[in-house]
Every structure is written in C-alpha cells, then in structure tokens.
PDB file of N, CA and C in Angstrom:
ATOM      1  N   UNK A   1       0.848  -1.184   0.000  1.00  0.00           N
ATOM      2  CA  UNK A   1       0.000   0.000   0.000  1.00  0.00           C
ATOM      3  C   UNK A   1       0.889   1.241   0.000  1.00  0.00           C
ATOM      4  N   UNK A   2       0.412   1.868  -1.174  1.00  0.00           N
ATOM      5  CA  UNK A   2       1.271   3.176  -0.948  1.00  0.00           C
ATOM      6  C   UNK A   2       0.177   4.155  -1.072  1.00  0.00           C
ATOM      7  N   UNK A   3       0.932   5.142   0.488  1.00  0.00           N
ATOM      8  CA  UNK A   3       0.655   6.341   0.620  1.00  0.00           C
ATOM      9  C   UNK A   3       0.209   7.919  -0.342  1.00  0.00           C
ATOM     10  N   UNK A   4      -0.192   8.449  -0.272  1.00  0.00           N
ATOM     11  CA  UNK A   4      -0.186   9.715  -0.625  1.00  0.00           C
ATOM     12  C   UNK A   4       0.506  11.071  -0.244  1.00  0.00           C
ATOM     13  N   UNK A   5       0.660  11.857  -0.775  1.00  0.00           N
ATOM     14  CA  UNK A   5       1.358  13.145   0.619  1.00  0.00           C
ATOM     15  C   UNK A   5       0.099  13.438   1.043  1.00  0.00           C
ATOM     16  N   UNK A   6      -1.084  13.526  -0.077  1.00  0.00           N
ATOM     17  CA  UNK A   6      -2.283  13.741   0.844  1.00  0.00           C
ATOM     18  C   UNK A   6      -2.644  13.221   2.032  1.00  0.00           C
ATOM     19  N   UNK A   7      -2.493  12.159   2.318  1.00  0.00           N
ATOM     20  CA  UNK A   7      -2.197  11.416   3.445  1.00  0.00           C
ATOM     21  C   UNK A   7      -1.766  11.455   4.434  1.00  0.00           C
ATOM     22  N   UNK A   8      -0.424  11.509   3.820  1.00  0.00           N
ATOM     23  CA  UNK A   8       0.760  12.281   5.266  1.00  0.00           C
ATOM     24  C   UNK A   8       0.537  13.434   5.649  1.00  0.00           C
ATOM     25  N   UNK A   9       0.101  14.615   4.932  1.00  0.00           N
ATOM     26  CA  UNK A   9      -0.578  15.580   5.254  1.00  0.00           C
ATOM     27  C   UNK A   9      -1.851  15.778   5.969  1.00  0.00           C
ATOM     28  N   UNK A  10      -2.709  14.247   5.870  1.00  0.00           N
ATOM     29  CA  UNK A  10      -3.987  14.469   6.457  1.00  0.00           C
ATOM     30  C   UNK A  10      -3.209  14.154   8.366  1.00  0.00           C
ATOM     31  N   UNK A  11      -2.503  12.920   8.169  1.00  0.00           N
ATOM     32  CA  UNK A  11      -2.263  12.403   9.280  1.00  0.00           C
ATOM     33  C   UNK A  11      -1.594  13.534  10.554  1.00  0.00           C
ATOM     34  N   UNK A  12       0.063  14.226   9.321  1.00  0.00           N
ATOM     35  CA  UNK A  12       0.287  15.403   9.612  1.00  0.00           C
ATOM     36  C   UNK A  12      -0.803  16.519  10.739  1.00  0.00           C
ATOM     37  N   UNK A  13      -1.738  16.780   9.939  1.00  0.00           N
ATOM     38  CA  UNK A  13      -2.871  17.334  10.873  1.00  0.00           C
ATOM     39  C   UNK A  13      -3.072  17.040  11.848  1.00  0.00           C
ATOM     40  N   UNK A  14      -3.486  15.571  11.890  1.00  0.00           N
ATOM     41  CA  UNK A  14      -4.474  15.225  13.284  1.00  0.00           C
ATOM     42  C   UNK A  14      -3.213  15.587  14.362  1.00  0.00           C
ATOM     43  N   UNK A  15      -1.987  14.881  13.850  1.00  0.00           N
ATOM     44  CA  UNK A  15      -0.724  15.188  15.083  1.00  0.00           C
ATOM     45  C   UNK A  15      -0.883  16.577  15.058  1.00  0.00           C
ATOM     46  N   UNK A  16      -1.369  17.244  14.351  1.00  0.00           N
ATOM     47  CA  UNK A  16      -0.822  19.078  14.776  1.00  0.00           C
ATOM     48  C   UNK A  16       0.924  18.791  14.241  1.00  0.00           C
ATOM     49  N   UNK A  17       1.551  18.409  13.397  1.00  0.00           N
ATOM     50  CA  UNK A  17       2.793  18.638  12.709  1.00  0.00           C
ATOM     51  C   UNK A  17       2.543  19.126  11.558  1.00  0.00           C
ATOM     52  N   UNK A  18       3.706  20.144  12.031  1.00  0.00           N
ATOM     53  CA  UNK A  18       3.882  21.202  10.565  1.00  0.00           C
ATOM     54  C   UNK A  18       5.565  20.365   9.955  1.00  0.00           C
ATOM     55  N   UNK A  19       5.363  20.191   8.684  1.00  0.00           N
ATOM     56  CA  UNK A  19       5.982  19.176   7.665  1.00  0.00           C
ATOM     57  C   UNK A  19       6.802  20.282   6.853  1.00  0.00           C
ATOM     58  N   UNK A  20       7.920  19.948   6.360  1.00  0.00           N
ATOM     59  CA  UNK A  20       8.310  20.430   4.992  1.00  0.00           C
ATOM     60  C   UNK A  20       8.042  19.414   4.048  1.00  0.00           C
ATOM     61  N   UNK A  21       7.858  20.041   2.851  1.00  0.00           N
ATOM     62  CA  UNK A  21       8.153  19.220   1.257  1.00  0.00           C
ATOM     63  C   UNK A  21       8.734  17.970   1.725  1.00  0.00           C
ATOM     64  N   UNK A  22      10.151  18.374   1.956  1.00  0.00           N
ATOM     65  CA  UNK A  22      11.032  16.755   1.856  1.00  0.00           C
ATOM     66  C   UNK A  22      10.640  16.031   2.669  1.00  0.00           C
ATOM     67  N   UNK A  23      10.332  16.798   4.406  1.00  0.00           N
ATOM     68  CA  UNK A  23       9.946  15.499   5.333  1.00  0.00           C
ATOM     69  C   UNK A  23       8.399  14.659   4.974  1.00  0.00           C
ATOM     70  N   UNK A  24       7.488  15.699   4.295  1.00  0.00           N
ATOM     71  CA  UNK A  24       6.119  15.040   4.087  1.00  0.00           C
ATOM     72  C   UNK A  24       6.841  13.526   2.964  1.00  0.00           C
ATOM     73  N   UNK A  25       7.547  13.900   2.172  1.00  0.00           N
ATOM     74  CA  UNK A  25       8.159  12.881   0.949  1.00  0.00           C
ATOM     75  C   UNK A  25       8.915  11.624   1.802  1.00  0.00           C
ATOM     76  N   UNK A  26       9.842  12.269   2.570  1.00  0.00           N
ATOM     77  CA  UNK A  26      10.462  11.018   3.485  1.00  0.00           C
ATOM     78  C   UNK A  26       9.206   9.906   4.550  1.00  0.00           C
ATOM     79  N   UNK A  27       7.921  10.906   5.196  1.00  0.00           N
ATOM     80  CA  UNK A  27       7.146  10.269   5.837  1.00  0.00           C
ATOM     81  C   UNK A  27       6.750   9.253   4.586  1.00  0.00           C
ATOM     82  N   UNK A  28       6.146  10.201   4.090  1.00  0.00           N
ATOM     83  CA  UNK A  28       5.500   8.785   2.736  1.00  0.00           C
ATOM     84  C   UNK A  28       6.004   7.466   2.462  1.00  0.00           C
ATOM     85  N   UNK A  29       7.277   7.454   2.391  1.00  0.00           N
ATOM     86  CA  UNK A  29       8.241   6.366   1.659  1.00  0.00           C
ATOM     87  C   UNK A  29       7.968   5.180   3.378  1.00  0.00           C
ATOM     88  N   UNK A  30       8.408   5.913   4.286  1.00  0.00           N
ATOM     89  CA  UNK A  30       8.601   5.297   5.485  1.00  0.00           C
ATOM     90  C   UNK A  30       7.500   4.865   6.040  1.00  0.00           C
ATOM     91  N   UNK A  31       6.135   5.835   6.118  1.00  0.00           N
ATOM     92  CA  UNK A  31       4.644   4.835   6.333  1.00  0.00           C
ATOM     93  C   UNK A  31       4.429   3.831   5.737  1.00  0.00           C
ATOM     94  N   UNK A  32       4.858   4.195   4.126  1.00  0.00           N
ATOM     95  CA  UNK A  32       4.214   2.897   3.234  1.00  0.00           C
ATOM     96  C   UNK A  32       4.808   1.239   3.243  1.00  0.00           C
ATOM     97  N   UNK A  33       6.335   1.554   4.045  1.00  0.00           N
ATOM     98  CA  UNK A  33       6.882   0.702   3.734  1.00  0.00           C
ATOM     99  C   UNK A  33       6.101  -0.139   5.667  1.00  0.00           C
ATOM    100  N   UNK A  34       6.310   0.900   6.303  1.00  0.00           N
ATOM    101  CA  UNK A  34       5.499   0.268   7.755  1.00  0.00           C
ATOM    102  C   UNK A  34       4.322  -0.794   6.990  1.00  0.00           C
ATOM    103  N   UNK A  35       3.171   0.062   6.148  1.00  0.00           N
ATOM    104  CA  UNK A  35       1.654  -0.836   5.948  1.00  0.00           C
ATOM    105  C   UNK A  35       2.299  -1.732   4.840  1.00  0.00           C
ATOM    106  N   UNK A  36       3.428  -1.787   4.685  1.00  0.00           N
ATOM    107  CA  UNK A  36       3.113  -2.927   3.382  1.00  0.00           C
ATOM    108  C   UNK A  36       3.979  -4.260   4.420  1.00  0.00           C
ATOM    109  N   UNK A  37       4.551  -4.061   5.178  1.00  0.00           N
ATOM    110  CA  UNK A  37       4.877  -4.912   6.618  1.00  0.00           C
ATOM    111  C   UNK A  37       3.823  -5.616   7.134  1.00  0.00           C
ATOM    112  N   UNK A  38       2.894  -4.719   7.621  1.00  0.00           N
ATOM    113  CA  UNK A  38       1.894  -4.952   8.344  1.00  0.00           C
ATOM    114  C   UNK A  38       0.866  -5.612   7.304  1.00  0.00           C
ATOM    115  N   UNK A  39       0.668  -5.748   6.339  1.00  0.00           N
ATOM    116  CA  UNK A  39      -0.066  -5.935   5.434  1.00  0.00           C
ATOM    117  C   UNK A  39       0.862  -7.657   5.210  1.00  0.00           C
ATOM    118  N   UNK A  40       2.054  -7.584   5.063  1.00  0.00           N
ATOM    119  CA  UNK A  40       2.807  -8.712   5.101  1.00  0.00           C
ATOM    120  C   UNK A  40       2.475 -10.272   6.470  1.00  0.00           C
ATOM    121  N   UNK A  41       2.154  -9.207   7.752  1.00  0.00           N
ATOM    122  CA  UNK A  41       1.587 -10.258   8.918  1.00  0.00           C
ATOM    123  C   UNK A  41       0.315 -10.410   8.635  1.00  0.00           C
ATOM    124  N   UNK A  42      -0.316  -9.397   7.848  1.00  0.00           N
ATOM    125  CA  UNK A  42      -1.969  -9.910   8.460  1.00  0.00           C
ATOM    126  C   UNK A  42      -1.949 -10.888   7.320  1.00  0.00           C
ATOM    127  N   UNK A  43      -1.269 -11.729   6.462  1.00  0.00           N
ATOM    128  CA  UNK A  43      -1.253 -13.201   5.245  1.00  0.00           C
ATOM    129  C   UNK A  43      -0.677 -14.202   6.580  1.00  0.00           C
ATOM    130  N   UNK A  44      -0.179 -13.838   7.548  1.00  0.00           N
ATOM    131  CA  UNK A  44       0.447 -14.972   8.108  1.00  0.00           C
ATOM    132  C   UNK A  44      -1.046 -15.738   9.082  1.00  0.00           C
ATOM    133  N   UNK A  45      -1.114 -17.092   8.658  1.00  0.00           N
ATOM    134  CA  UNK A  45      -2.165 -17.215   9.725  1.00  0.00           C
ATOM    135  C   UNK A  45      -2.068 -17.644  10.827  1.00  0.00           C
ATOM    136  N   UNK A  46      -2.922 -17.219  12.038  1.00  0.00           N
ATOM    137  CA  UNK A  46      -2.379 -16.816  13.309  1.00  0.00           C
ATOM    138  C   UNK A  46      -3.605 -17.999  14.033  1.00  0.00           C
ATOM    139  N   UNK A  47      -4.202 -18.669  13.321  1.00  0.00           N
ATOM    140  CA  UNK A  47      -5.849 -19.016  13.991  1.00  0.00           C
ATOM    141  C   UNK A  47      -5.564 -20.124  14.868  1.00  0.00           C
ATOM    142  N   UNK A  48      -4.464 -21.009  15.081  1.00  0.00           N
ATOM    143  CA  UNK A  48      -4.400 -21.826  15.602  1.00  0.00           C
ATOM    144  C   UNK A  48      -3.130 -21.561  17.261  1.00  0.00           C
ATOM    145  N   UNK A  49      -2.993 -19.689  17.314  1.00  0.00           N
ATOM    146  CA  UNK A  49      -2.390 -18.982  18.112  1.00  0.00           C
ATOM    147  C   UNK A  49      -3.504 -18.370  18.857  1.00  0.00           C
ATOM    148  N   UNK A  50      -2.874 -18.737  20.074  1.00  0.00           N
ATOM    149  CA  UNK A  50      -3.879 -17.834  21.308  1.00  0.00           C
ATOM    150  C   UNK A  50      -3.605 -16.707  21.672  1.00  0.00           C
ATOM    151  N   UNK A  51      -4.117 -15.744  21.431  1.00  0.00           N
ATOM    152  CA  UNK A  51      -3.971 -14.791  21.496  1.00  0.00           C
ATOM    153  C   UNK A  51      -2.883 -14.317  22.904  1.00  0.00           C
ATOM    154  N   UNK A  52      -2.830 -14.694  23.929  1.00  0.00           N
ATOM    155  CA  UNK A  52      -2.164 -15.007  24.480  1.00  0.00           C
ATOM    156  C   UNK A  52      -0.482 -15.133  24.779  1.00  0.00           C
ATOM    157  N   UNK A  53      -0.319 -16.277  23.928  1.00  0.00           N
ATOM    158  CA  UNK A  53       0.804 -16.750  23.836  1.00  0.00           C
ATOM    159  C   UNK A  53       2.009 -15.908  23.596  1.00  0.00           C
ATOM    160  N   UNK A  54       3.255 -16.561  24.269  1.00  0.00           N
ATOM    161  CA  UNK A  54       4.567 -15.827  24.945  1.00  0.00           C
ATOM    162  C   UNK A  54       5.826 -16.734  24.123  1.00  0.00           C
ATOM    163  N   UNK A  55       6.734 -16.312  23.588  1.00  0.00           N
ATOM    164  CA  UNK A  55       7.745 -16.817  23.200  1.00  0.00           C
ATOM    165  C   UNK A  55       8.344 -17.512  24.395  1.00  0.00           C
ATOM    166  N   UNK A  56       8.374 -16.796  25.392  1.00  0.00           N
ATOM    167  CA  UNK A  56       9.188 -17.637  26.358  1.00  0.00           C
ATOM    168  C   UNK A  56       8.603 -18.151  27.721  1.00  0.00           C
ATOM    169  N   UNK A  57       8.408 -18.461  28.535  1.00  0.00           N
ATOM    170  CA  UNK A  57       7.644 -18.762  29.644  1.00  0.00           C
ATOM    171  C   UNK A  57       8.114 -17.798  30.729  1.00  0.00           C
ATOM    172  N   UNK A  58       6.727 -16.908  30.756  1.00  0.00           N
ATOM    173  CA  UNK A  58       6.620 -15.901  32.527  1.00  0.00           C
ATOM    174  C   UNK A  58       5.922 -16.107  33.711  1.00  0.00           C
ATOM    175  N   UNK A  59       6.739 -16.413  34.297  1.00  0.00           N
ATOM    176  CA  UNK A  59       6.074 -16.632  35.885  1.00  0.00           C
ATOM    177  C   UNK A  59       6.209 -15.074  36.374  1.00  0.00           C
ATOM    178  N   UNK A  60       4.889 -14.495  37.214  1.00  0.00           N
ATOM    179  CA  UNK A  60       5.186 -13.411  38.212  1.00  0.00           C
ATOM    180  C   UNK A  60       6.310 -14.319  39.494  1.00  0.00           C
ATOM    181  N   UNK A  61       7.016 -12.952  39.898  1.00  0.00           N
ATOM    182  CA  UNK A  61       7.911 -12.659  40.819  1.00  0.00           C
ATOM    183  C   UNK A  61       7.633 -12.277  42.211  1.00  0.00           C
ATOM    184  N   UNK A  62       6.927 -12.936  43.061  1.00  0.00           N
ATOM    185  CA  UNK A  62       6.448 -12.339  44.257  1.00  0.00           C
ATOM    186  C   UNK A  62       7.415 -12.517  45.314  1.00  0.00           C
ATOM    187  N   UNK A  63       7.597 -11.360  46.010  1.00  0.00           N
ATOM    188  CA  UNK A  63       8.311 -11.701  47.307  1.00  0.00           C
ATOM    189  C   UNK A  63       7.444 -11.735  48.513  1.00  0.00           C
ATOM    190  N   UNK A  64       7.855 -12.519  49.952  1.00  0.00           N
ATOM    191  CA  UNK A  64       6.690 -12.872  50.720  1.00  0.00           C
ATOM    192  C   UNK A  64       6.532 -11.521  51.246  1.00  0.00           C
ATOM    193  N   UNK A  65       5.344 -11.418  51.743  1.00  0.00           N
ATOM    194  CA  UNK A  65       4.386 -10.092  52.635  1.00  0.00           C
ATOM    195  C   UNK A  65       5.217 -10.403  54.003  1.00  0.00           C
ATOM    196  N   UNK A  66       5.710  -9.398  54.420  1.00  0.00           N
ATOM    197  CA  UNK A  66       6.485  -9.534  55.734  1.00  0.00           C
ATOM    198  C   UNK A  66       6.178  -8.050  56.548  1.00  0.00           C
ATOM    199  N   UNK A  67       5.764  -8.253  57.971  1.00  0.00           N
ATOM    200  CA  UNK A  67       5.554  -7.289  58.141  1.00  0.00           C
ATOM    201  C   UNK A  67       6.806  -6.538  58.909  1.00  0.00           C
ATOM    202  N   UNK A  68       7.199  -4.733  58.649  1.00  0.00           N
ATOM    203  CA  UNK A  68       8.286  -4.446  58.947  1.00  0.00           C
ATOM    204  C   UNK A  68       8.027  -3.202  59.255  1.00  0.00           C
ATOM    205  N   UNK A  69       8.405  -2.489  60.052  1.00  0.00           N
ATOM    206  CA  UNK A  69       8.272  -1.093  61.098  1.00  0.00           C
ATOM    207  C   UNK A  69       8.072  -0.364  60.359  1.00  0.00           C
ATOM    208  N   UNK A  70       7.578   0.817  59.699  1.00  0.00           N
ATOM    209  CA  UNK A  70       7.355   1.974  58.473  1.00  0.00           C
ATOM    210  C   UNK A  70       8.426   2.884  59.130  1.00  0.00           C
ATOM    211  N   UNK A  71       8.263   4.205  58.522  1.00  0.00           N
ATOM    212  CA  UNK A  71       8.936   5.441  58.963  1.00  0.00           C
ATOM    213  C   UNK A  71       7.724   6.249  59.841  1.00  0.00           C
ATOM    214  N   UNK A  72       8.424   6.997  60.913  1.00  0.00           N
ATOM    215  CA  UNK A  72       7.064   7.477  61.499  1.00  0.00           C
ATOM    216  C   UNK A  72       6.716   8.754  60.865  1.00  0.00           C
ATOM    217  N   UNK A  73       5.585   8.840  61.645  1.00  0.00           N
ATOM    218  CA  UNK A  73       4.988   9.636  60.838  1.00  0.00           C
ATOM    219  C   UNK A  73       5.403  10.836  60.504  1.00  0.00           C
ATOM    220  N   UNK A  74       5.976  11.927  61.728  1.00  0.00           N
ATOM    221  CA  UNK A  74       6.577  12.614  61.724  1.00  0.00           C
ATOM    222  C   UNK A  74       7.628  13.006  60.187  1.00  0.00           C
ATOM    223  N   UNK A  75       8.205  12.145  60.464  1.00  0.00           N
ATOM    224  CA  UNK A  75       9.083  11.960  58.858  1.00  0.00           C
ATOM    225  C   UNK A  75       8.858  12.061  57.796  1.00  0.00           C
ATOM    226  N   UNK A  76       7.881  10.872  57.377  1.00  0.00           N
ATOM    227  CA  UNK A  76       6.657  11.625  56.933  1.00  0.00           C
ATOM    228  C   UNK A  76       6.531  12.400  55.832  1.00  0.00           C
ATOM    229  N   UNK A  77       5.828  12.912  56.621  1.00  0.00           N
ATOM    230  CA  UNK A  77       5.148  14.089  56.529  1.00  0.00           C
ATOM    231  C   UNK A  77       5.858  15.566  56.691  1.00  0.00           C
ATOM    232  N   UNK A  78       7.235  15.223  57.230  1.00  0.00           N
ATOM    233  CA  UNK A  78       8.003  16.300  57.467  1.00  0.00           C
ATOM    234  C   UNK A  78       8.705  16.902  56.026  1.00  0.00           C
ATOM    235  N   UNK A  79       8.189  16.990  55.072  1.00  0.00           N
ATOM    236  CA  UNK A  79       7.771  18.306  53.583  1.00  0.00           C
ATOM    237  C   UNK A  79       6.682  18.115  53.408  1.00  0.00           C
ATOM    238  N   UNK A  80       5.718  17.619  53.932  1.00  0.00           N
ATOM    239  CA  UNK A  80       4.813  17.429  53.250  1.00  0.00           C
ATOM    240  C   UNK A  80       4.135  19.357  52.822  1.00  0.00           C
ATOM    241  N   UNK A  81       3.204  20.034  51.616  1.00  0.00           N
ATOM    242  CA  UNK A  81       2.784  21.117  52.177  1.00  0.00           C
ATOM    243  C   UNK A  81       1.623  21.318  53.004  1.00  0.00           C
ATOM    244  N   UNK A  82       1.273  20.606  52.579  1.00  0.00           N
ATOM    245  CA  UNK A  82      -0.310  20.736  53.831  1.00  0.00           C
ATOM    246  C   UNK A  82      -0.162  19.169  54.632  1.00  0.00           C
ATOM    247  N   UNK A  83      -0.747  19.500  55.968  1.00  0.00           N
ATOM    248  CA  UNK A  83      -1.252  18.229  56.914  1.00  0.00           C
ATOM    249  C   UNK A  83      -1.782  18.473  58.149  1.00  0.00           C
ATOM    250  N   UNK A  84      -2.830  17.469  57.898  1.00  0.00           N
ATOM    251  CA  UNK A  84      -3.676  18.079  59.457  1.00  0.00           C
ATOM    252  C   UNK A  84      -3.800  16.816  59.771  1.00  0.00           C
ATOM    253  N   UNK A  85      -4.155  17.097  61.401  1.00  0.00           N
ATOM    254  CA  UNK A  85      -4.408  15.983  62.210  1.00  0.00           C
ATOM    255  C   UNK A  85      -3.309  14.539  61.699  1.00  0.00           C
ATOM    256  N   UNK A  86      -2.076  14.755  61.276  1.00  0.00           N
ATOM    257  CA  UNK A  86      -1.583  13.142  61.105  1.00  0.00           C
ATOM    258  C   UNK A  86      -1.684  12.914  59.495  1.00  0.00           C
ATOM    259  N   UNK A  87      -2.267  13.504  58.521  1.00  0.00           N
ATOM    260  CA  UNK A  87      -2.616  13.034  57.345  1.00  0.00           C
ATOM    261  C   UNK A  87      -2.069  14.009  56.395  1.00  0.00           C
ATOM    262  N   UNK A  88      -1.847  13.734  55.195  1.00  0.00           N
ATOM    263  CA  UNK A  88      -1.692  14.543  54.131  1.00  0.00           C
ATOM    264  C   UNK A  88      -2.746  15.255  54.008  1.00  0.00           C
ATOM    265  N   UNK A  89      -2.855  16.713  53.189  1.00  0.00           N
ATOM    266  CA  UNK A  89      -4.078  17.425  53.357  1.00  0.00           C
ATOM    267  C   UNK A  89      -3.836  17.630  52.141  1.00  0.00           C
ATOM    268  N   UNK A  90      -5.197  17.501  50.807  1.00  0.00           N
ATOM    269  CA  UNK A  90      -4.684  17.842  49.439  1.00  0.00           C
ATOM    270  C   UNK A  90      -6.188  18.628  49.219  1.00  0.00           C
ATOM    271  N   UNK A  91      -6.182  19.201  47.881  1.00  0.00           N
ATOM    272  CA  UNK A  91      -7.419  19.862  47.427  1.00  0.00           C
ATOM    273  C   UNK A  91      -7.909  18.946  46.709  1.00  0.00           C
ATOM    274  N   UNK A  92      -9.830  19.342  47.291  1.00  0.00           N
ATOM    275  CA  UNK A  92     -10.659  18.486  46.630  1.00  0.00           C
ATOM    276  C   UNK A  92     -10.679  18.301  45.163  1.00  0.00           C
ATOM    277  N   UNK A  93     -10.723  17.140  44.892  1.00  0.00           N
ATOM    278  CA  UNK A  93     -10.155  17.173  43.143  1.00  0.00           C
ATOM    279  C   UNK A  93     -11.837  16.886  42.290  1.00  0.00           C
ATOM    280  N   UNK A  94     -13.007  16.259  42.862  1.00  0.00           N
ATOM    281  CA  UNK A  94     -14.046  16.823  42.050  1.00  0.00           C
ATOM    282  C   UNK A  94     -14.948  17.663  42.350  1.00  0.00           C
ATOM    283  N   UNK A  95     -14.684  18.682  43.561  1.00  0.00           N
ATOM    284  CA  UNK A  95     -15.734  19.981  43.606  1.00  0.00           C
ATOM    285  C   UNK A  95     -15.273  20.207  45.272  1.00  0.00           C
ATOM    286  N   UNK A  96     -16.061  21.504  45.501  1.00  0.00           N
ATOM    287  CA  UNK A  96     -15.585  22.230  46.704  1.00  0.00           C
ATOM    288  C   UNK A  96     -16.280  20.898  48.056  1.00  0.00           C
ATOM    289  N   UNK A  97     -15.427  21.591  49.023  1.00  0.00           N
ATOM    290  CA  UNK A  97     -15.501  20.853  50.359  1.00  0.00           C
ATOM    291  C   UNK A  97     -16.557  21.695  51.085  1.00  0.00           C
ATOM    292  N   UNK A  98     -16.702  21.449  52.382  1.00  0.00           N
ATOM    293  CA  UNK A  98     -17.186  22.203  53.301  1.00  0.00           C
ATOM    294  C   UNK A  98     -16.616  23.900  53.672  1.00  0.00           C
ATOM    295  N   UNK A  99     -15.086  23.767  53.099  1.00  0.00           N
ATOM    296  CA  UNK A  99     -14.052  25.089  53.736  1.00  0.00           C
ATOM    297  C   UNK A  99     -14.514  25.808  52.421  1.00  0.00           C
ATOM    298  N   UNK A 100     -14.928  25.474  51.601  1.00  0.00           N
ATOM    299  CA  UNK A 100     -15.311  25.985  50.480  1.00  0.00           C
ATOM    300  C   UNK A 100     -14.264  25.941  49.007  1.00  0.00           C
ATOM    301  N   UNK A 101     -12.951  25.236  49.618  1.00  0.00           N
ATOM    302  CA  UNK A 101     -11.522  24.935  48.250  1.00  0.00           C
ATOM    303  C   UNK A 101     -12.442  24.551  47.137  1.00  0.00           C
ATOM    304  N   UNK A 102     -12.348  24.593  46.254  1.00  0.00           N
ATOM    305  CA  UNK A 102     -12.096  24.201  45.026  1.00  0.00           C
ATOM    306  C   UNK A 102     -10.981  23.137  44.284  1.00  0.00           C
TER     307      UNK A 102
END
C-alpha cells in the first residue's frame, strides 16, 4: 500500500505537525513501507495462536508479605505542604468541600 502526501498531510494534521516538502516525501516512503509490513503479517495465519501466547515462559515474581516497622509519621510528613491531624491534606479534586476549596 502506498501512501499519498495527501495522506501524510492528512495524518500530519491530526498530530498538529507542521511538515516540509522533503519530510512530508520522506514520511510517505517510510509509512508505506510500515503498511506494506503490516499488510505482510496480516497473510500470516495466526488461527491456531492464542492470542495469548509468549515466546518464552513468565512466571510473576512475588516476594513474601512480611511485616516491617514503616517510617514514622513525623518523617513523613516532614515536607509534606499541607497536613492536618496526622494526614496529608490535598485539594478536593471533584468539587468544593465544606471550607469551600475548590
């Protein structure tokens, strides 16, 4: 499949990229050769592949849950910019509180 500059120019757009002559000419050559790739896997047939499937075998990595002293709080919290009572204090993020934040 080959491209157009119209093309690269449409695509150009949607990114919001401003192109010269040569680079719109260089995109062209270099998309087309991407879809004629991709156009190359979608002949390979895949139907008897699970979608799934891993070249190599992955096990997750868990280490055991152990319980272990934190940092106190003090510490913390010691940059934090806001904190009350013990806690981080942040602004309400979908509409005002009682104090009236935003």
């Amino acid at each position: 499949m080959t491209l157009t500059i119209g093309d690269v120019e449409h695509v150009a757009a949607l990114a919001r990229l401003g192109l010269t002559e040569t680079e719109k000419e260089r995109l062209r050559d270099q998309l087309s050769s991407i879809l004629e790739h991709i156009a190359a896997l979608n002949e390979v047939d895949t139907s008897a592949i699970p979608p799934t499937a891993q070249v190599i075998a992955q096990a997750n990595v868990l280490r055991a849950d152990r319980v272990r002293p934190s940092l106190p709080r003090e510490t913390v919290l010691a940059n934090a910019p806001r904190q009350k009572e013990g806690f981080f204090e942040v602004h309400a993020v979908l509409g005002a509180t009682d104090e009236g934040d935003a």
